[in-house]
Protein backbone atom coordinates (compact mmCIF):
# COMPACT_ATOMS: atom_id res chain seq x y z
CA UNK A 1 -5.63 74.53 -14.31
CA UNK A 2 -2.81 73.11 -12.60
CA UNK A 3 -4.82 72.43 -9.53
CA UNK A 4 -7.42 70.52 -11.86
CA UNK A 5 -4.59 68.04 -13.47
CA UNK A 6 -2.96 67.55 -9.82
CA UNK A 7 -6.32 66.34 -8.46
CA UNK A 8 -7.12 64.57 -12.00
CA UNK A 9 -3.33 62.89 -11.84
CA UNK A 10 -4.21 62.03 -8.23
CA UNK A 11 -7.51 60.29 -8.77
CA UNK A 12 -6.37 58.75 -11.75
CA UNK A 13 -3.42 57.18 -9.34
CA UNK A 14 -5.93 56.67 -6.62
CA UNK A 15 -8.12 54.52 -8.85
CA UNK A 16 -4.79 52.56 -10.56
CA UNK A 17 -3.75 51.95 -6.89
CA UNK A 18 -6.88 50.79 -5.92
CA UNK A 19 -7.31 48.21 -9.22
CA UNK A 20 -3.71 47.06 -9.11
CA UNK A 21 -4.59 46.09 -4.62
CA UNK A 22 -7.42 44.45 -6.57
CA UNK A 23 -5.67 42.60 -8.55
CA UNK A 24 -3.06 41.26 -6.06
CA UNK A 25 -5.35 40.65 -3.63
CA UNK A 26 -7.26 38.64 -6.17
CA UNK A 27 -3.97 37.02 -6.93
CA UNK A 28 -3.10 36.15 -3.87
CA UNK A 29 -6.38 34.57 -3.06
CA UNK A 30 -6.06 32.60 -6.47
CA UNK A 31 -2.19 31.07 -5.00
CA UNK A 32 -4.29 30.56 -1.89
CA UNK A 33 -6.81 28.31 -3.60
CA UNK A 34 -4.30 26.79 -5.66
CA UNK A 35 -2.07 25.81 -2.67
CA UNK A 36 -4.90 24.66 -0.61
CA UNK A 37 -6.27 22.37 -3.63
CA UNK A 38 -2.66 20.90 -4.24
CA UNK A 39 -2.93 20.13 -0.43
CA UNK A 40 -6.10 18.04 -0.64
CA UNK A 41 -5.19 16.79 -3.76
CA UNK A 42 -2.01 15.31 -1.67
CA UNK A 43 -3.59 14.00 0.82
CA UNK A 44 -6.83 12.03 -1.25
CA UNK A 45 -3.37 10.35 -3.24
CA UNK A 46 -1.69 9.45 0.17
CA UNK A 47 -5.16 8.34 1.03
CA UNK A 48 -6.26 6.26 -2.30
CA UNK A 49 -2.24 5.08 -1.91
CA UNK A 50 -3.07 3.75 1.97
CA UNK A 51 -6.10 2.20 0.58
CA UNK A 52 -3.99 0.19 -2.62
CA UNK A 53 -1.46 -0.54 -0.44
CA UNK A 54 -3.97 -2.52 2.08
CA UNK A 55 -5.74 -3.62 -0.57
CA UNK A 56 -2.60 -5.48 -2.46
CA UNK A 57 -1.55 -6.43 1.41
CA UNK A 58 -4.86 -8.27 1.61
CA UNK A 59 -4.47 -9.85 -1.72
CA UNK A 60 -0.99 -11.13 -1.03
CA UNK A 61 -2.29 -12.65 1.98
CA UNK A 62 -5.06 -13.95 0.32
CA UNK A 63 -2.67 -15.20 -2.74
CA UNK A 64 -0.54 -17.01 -0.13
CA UNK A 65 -3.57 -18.68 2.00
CA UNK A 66 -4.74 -20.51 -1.45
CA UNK A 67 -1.36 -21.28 -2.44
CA UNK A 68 -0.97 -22.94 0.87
CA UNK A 69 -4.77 -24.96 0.10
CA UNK A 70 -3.82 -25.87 -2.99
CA UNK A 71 -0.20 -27.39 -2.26
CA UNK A 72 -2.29 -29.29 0.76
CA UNK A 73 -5.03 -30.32 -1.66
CA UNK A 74 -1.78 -31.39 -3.78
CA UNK A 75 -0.61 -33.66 -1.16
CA UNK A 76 -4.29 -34.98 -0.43
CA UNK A 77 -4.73 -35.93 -4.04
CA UNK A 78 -1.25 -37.57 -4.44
CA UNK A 79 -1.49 -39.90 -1.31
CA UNK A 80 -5.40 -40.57 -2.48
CA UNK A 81 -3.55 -41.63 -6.25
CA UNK A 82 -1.19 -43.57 -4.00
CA UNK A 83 -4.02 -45.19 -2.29
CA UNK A 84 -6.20 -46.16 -5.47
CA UNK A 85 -3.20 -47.45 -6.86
CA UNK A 86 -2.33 -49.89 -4.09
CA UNK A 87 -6.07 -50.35 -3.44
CA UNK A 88 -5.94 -51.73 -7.01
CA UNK A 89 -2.27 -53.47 -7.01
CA UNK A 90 -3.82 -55.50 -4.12
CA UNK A 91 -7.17 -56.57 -5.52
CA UNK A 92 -6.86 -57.68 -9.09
CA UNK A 93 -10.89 -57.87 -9.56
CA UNK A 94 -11.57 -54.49 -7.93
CA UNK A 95 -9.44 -53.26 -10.81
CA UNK A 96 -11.15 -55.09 -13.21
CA UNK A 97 -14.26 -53.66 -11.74
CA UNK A 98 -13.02 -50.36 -12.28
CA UNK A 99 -11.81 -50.54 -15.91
CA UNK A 100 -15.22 -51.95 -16.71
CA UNK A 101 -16.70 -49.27 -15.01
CA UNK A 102 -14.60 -46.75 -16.84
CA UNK A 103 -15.41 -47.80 -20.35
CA UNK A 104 -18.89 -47.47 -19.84
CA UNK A 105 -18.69 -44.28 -17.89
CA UNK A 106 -16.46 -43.16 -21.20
CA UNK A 107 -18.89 -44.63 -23.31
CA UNK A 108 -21.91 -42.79 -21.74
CA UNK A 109 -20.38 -39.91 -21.82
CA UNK A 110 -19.54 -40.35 -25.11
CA UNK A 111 -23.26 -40.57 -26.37
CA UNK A 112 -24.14 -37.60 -23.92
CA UNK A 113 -21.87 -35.29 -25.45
CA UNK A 114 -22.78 -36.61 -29.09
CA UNK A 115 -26.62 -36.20 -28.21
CA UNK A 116 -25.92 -32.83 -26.55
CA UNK A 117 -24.14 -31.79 -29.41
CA UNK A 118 -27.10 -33.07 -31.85
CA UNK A 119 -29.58 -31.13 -30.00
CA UNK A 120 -27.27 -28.04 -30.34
CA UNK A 121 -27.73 -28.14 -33.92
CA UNK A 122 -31.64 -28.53 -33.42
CA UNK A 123 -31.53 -25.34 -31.53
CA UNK A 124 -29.68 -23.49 -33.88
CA UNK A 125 -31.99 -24.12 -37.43
């Protein structure tokens, strides 16, 4: 009987060694997948961080090009306000001209926006 619980005993080890090599090997595969995913997961955020960084980059550059446009455009429309105004300093009934032209170009638009507005209504009964 002694014999029989030996070999029992020795089985029963057998088998725990074998389920507890089991289990670290399934461990260590698990810290293996888990390393390797916190790897790629690393490098897709240095990559989507390379791709905001040129992205902001561009828009900067972008941001700066218009600001440059508009202060030019600035300029253009200052010395063209500079121009209309001597234009009109110099010939008294070319400024007439244009204040005529203005009322009735306010006056026009006026009616437009009243009739616009009118037919609005229309649309919405």
């Amino acid at each position: 009987q002694g014999c029989f619980l030996q070999s029992r005993a020795g089985r029963l080890l057998k088998r725990k060694e074998t389920f507890v090599q089991h289990t670290v090997d399934r461990l260590m595969n698990g810290i293996s997948l888990l390393n390797s995913s916190r790897l790629e997961a690393r490098q897709d955020v240095e990559e989507m961080r390379a791709v905001l960084r040129d992205q902001v980059a561009r828009q900067n550059s972008a941001g700066r090009r218009l600001e440059e446009r508009f202060e030019g455009l600035d300029l253009d429309v200052r010395d063209l306000r500079m121009d209309c105004t001597q234009l009109l300093d110099d010939n008294p009934s070319l400024a007439s001209s244009v204040e005529s032209f203005k009322a009735m170009f306010e006056s026009s638009l006026t009616q437009f926006i009243a009739e616009l507005d009118t037919s609005k209504q229309c649309q919405n009964i």
